[in-house]
Protein backbone atom coordinates (compact mmCIF):
# COMPACT_ATOMS: atom_id res chain seq x y z
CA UNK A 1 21.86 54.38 14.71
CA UNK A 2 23.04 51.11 12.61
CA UNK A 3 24.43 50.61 9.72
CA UNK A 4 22.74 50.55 6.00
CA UNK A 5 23.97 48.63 2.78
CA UNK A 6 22.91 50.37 -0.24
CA UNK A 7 22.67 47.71 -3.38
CA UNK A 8 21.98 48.09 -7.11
CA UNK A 9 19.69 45.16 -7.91
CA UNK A 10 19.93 45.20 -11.57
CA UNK A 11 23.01 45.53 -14.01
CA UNK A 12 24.23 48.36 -12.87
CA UNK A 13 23.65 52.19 -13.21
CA UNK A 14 20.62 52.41 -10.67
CA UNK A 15 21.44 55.67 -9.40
CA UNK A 16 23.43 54.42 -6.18
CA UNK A 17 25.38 57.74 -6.14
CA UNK A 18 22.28 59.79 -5.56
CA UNK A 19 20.76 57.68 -3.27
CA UNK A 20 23.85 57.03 -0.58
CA UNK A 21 23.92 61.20 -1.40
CA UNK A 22 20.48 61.50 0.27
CA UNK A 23 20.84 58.38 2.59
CA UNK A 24 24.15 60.49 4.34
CA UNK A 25 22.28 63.23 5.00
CA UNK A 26 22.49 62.20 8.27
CA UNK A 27 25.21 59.91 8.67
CA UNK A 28 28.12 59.78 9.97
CA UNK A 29 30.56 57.65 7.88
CA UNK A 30 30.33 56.39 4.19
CA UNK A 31 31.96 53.33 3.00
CA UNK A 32 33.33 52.12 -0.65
CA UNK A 33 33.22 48.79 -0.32
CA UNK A 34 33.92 46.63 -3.67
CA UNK A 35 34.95 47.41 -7.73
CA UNK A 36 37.14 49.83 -8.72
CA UNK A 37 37.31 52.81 -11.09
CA UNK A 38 34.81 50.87 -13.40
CA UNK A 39 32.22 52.25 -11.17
CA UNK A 40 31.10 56.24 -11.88
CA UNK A 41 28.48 57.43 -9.14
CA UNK A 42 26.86 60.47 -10.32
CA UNK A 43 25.27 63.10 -8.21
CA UNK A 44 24.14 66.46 -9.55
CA UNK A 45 24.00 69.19 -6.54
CA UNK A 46 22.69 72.60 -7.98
CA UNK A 47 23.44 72.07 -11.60
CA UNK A 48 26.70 70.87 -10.74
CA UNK A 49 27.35 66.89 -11.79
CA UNK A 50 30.09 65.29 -10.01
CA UNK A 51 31.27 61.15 -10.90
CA UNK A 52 32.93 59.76 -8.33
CA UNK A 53 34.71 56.28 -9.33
CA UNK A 54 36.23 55.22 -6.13
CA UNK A 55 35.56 58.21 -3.56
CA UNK A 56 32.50 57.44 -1.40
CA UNK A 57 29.67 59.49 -2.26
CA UNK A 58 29.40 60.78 1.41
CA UNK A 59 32.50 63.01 0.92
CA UNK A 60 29.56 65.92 -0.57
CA UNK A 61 28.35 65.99 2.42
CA UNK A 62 30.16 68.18 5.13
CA UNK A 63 31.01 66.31 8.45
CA UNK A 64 30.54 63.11 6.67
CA UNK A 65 34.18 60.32 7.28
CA UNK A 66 35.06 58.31 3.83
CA UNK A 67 36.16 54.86 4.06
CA UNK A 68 37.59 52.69 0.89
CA UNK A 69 37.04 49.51 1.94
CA UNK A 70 39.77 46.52 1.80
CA UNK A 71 37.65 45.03 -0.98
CA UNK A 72 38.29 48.03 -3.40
CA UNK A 73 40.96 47.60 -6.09
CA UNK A 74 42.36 51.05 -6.43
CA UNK A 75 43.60 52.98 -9.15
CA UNK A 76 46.00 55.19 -7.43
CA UNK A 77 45.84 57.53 -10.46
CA UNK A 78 41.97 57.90 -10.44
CA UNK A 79 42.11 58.46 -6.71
CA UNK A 80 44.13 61.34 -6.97
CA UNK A 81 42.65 62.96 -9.78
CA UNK A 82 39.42 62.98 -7.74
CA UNK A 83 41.20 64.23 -4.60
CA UNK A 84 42.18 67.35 -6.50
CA UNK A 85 38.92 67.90 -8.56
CA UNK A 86 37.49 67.84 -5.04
CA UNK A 87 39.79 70.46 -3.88
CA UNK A 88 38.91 72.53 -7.23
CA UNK A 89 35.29 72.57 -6.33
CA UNK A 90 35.92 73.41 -2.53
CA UNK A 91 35.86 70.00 -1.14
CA UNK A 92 38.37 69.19 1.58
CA UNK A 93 39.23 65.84 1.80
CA UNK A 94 42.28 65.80 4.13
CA UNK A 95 40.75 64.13 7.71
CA UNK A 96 37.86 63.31 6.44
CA UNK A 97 39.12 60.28 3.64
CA UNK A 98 40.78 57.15 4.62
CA UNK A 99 42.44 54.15 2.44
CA UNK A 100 42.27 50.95 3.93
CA UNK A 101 46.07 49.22 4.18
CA UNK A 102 44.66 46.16 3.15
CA UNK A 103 43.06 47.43 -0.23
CA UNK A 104 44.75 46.25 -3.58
CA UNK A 105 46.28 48.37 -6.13
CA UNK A 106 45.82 48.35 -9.77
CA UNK A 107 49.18 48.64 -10.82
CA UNK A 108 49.17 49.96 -15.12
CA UNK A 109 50.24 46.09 -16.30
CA UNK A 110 47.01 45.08 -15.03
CA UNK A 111 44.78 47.23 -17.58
CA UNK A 112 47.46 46.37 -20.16
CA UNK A 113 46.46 42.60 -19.11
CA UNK A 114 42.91 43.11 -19.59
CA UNK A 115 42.94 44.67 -22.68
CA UNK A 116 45.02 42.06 -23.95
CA UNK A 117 42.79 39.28 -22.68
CA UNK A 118 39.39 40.97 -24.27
CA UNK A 119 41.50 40.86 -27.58
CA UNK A 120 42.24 37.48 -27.37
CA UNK A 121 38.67 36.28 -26.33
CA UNK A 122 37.82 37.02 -30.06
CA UNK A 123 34.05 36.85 -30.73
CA UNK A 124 33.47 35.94 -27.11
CA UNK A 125 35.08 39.04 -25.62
CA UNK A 126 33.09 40.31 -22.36
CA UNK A 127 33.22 44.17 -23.19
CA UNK A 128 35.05 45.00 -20.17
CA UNK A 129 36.07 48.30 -18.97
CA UNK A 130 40.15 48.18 -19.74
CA UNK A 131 40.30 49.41 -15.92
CA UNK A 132 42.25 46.24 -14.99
CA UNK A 133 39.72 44.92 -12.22
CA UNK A 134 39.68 41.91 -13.21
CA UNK A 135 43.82 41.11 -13.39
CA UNK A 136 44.30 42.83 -10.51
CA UNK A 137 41.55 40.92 -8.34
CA UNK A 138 43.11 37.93 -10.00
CA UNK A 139 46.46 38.27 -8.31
CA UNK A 140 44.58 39.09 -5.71
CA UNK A 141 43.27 35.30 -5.11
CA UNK A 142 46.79 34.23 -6.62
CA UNK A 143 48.46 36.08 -3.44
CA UNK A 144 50.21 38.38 -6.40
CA UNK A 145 48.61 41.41 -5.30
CA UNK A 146 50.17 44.64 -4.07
CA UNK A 147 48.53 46.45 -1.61
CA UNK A 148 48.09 50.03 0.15
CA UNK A 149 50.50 48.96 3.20
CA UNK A 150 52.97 47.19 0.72
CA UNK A 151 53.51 49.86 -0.79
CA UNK A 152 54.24 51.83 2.49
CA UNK A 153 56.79 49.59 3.57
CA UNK A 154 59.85 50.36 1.69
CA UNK A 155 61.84 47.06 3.01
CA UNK A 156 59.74 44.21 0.96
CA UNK A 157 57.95 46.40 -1.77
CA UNK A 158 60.81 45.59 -4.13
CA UNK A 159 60.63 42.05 -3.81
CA UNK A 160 56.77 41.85 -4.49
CA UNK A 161 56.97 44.05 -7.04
CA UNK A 162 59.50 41.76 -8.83
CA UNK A 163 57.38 38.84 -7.81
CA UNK A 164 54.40 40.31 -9.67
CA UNK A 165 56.54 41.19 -12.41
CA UNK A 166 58.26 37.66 -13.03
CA UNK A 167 54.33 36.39 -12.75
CA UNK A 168 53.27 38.75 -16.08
CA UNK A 169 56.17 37.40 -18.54
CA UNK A 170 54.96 35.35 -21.54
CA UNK A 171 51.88 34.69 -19.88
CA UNK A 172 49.21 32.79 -22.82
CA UNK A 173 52.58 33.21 -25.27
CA UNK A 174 51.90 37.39 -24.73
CA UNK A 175 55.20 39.12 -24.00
CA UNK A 176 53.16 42.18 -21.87
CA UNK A 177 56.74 44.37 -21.24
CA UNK A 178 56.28 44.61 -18.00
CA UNK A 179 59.21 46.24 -16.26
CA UNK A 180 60.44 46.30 -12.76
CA UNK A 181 61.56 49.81 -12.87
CA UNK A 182 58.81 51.59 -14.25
CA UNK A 183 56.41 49.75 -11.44
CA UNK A 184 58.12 50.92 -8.64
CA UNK A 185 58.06 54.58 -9.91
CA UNK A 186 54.65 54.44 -10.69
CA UNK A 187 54.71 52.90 -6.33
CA UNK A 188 56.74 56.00 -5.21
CA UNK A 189 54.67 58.45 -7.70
CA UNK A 190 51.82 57.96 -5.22
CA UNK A 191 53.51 57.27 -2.19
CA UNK A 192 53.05 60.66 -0.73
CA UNK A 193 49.51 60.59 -1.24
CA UNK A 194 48.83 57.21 0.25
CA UNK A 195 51.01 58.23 3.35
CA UNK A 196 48.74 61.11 3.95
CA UNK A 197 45.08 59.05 3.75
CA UNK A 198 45.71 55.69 4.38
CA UNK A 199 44.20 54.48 7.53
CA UNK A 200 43.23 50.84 9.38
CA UNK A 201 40.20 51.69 8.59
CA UNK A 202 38.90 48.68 11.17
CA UNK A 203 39.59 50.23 13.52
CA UNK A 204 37.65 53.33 12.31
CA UNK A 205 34.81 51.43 12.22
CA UNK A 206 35.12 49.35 14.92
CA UNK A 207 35.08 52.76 17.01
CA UNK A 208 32.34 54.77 14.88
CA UNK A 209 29.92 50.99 15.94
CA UNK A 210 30.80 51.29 19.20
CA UNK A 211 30.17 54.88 18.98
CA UNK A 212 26.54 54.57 18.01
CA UNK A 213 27.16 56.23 14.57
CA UNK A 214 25.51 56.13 11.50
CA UNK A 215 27.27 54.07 8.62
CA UNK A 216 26.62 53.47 4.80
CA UNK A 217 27.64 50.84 2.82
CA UNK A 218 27.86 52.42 -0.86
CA UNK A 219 27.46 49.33 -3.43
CA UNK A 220 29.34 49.67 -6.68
CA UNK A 221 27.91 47.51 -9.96
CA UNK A 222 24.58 45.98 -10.00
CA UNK A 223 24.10 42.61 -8.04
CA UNK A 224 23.37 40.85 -11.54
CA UNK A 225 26.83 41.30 -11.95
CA UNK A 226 28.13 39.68 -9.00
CA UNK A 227 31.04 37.37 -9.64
CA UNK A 228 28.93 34.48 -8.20
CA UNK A 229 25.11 35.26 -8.71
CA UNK A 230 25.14 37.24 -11.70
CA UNK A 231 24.58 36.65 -15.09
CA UNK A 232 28.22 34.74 -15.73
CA UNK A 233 31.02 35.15 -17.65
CA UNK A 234 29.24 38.72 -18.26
CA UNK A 235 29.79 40.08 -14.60
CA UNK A 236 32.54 42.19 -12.67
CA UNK A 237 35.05 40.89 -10.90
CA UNK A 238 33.92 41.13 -7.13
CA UNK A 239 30.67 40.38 -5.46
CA UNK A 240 28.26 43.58 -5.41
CA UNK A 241 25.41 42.08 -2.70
CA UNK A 242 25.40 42.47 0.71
CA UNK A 243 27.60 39.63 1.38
CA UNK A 244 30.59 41.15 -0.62
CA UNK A 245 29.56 44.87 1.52
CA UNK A 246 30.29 43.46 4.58
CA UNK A 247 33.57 41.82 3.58
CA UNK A 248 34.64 44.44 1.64
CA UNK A 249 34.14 46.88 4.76
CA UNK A 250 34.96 44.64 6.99
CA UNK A 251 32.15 44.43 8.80
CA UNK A 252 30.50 41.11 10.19
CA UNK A 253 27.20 40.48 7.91
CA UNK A 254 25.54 40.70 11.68
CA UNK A 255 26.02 44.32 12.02
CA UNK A 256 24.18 45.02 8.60
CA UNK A 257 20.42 46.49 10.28
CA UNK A 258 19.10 47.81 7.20
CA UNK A 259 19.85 47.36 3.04
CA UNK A 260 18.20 49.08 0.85
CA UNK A 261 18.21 48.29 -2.44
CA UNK A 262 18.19 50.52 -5.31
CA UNK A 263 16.10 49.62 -8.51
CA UNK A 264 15.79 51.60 -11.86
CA UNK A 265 11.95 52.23 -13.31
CA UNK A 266 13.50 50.13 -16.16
CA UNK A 267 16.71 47.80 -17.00
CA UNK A 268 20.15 49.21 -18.60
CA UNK A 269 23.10 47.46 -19.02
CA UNK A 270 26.27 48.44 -20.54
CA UNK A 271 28.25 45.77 -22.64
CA UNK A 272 28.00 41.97 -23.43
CA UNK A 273 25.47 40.10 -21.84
CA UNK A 274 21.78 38.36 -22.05
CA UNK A 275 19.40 40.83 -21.17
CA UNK A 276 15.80 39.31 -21.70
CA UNK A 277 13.86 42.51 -21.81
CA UNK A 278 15.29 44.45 -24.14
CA UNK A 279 12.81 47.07 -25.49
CA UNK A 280 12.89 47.24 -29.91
CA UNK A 281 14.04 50.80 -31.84
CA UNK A 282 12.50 53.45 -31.89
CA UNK A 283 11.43 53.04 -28.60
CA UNK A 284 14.60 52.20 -26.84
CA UNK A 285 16.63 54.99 -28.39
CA UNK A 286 13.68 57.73 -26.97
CA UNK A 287 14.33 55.99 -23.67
CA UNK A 288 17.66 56.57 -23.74
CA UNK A 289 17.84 59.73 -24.55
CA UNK A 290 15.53 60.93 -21.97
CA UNK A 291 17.23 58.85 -19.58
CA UNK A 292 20.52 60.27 -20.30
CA UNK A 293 21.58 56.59 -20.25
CA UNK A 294 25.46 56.69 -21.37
CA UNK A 295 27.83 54.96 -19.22
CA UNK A 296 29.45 57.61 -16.10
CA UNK A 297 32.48 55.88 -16.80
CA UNK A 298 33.26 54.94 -19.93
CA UNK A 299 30.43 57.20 -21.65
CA UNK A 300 29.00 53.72 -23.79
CA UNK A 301 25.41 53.90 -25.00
CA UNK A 302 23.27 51.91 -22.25
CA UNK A 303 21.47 49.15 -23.70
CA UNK A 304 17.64 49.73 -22.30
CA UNK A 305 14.58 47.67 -21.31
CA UNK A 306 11.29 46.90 -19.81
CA UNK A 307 11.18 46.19 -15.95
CA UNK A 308 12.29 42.84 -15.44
CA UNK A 309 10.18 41.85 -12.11
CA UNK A 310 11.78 37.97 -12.59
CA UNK A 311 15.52 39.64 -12.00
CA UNK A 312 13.91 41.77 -8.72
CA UNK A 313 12.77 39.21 -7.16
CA UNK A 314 16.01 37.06 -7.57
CA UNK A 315 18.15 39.76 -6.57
CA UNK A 316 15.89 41.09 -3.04
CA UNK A 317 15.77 37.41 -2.38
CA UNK A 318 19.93 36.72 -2.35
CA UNK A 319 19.85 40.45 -0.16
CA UNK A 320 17.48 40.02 2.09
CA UNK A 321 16.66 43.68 0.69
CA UNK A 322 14.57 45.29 3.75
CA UNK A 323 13.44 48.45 1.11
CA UNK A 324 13.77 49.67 -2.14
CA UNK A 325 14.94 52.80 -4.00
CA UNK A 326 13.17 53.04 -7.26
CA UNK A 327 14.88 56.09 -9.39
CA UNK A 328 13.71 57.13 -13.11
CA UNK A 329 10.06 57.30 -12.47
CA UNK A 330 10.50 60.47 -14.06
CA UNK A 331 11.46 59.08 -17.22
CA UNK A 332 8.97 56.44 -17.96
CA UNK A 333 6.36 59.44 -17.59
CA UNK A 334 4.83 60.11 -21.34
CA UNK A 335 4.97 56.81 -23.02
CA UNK A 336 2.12 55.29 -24.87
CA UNK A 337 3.16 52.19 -23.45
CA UNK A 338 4.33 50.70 -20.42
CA UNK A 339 5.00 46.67 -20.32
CA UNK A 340 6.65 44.74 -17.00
CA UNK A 341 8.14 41.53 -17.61
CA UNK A 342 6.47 39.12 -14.92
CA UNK A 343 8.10 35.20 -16.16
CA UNK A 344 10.29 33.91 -18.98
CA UNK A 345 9.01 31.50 -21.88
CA UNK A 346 11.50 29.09 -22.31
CA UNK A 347 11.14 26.79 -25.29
CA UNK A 348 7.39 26.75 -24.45
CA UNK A 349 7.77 26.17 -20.87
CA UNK A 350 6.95 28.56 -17.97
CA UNK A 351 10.41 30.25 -16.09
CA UNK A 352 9.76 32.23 -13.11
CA UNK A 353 12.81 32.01 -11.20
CA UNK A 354 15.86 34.07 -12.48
CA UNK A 355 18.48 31.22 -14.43
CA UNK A 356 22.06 30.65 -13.71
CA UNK A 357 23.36 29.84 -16.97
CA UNK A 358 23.45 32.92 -19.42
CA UNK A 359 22.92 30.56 -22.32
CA UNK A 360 19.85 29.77 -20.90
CA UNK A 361 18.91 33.19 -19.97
CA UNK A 362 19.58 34.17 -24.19
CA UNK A 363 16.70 31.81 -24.80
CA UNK A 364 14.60 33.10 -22.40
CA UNK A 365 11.09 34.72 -23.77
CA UNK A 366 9.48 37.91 -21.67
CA UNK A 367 6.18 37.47 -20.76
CA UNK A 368 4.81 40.63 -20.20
CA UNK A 369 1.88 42.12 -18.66
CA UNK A 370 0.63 45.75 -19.58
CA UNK A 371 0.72 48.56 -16.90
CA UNK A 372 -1.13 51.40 -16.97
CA UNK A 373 1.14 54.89 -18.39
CA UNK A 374 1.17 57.83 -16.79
CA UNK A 375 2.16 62.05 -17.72
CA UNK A 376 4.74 63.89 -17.22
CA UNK A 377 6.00 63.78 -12.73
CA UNK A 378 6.71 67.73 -13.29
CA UNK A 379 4.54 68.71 -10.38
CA UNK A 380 4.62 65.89 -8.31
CA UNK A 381 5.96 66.58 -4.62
CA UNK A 382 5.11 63.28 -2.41
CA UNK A 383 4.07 59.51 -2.87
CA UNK A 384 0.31 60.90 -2.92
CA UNK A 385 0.75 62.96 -5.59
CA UNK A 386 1.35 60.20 -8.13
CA UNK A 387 -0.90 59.50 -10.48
CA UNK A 388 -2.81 56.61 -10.85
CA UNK A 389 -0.85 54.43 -13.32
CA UNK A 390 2.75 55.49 -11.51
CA UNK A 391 1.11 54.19 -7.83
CA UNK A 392 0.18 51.04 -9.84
CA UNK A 393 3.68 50.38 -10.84
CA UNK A 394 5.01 51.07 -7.52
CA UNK A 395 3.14 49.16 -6.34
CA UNK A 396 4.12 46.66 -7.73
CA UNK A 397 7.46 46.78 -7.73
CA UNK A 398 7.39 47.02 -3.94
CA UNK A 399 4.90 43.54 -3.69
CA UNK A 400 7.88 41.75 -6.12
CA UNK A 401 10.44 43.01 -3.66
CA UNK A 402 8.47 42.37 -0.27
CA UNK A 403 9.40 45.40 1.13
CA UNK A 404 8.58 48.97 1.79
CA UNK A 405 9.25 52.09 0.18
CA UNK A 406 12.50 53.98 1.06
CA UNK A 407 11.63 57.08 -2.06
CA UNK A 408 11.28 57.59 -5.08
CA UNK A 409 13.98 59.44 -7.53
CA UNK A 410 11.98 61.88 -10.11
CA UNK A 411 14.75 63.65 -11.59
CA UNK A 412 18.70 63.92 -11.26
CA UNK A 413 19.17 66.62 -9.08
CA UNK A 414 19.97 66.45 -5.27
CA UNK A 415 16.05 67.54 -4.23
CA UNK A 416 14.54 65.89 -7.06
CA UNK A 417 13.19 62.61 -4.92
CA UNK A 418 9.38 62.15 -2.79
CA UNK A 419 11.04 60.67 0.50
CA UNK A 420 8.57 58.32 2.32
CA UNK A 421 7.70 59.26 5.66
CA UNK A 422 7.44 56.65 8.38
């Protein structure tokens, strides 16, 4: 037993949900980690889709213990529109889902904030979510922030809630309205419900390590979004790689045995931002469709492209990525053509590591190299069954990443993946 970090290595929208979904089958607790409500993690169990946006995916599987991590930011609302959608469906999540005290809240100024800021970034807006991640993981760092156990201890809430309020008038000449009153009702609103799940969830697992359980790290955003390493200004506002996992858990990076990291057959990405391998209409719109590639959260168009095997090998390097995930074979199957981006041109000269300035990255020039196609996966059952242009692009996928196979994801549904056996 050990514990697993599972990662989205591109921008985003890699399937994580499903994966962690099959990853639990057999473990024993499931932890949220990082991000907020901007993440939806999508898993479709006999015809039935559920998005989760802050819930670990674990909680659809019976027996499995929920964590949200102390490096969430948490929309109380969200959360407890999810608790009783749960419920709806026959999903108990009383003993079985635990807030950490130390997670931050997303109090409603904080989307006001952010969809003030986006306005006044003009032409250079980033196309952000309006969740109010970033403002709220900026008082964060400012030691603003209000979190779980603040709001469980009725003796000093009021004064950081007036703090936080003081902090959001006239800010960049904006007068935001923020008021005192309405902040700590929205605080007591959800009270109840933070008094029955909130845990030190530490010490939960502190206890389920020393128990020999099995734990899952459940990634939210894509690691090319990572606050540090991704593609900046056009990121989220946390760090989605292993590092930010095991602080967001609070775990020590040590105790990490495993991370797997989970890589779409092609790129999406959802909002501003360079994204070298874009693939031209009418060609990208087909993919899309197929793909079902509109945004869990926010229900955007996905912006599509060829595989980018520059950006794979960046992100399995910063991960130390130990095997890989690769969902939406199915939907490459039936093109005419197939291309994988292998280096950037830039300005004539050879790029084959992935940039750190986003201006540069604009400028950057795929250099592609044709792969075989393939048909339709409809009767494919294991990794042998694959036909000869699909083991070809495994293949090389897996010699980008340096690392084995973990399966394969040929469809949405819960039993729609070719597991490898080891």
């Amino acid at each position: 037993m050990g514990v697993t970090a599972v990662i989205g290595l591109q921008w985003g929208d890699e399937g994580k949900g499903k994966i962690v979904d099959s990853l639990c089958e057999h473990a024993d607790v499931v932890v949220r980690c990082q991000g907020g409500a901007n993440a939806g993690h999508t898993i479709v169990i006999d015809g039935t889709e559920f998005v989760l946006h802050l819930i670990p995916s674990g909680i659809l599987r019976d027996g499995v213990t929920c964590l949200i991590g102390n490096g969430v930011v948490l929309d109380l609302e969200v959360l407890d529109k999810e608790i009783k959608e749960l419920a709806e469906a026959g999903i108990e999540t009383s003993g079985r889902l635990w807030v950490s005290h130390r997670t931050h809240v997303v109090l409603p100024v904080h989307k006001q904030a952010e969809a003030v800021r986006e306005e006044l970034r003009g032409d250079r807006k980033l196309d952000t979510t309006k969740r109010g991640i970033g403002p709220c993981y900026s008082d964060k760092f400012s030691r603003l922030g209000i979190r779980v156990g603040d709001i469980l201890n009725p003796r000093t809430l009021g004064e950081k809630v007036r703090t936080v309020c003081a902090a959001y008038h006239e800010v960049q000449g904006v007068e935001y309205g923020v008021d005192y009153d309405q902040v700590m009702e929205y605080c007591r609103k959800y009270t109840p419900m933070l008094e029955a799940f909130s845990a030190d969830t530490l010490g939960v697992l502190a206890e389920s390590i020393a128990g020999d359980k099995e734990i899952l790290l459940e990634g939210s955003q894509g690691f090319l979004l990572d606050i540090d390493h991704g593609t900046y200004p056009f990121v989220t506002s946390s760090n989605t790689g292993v590092h930010g996992l095991a602080c967001g858990a609070g775990l020590a990076p040590s105790a990490i045995d495993k991370v797997v990291g989970v890589v779409k057959s092609y790129v999406t990405r959802v909002g501003e931002g360079p994204m070298p391998t874009l693939i031209d209409e009418p060609l990208q719109s087909v993919i899309r469709e197929k793909g079902r590639e509109y945004g869990a959260t926010t229900g955007r168009p996905r912006r599509c492209g060829w595989p980018d095997l520059v950006a794979l090998k960046y992100s399995c390097m910063l991960n130390g990525v130990t095997s890989i995930a690769l969902t939406k074979l199915d939907t490459l199957g039936g093109l005419d053509e197939l291309d994988v981006c292998v280096a950037y041109e830039y300005h004539g000269s050879l790029v084959d590591t992935f940039p750190a300035d986003s201006e540069f990255l604009v400028d950057c020039v795929p250099r592609y190299v044709t792969s075989a196609t393939w048909s339709e996966l409809d009767d494919v059952t294991g990794v042998h069954d694959l036909p000869p242009g699909a083991t070809e692009y495994v293949e090389r996928i897996l010699k980008t990443a340096g690392c084995e196979l973990e399966l394969i994801s040929i469809g949405p549904g819960r039993g729609e993946l070719i597991k490898v056996e080891r």
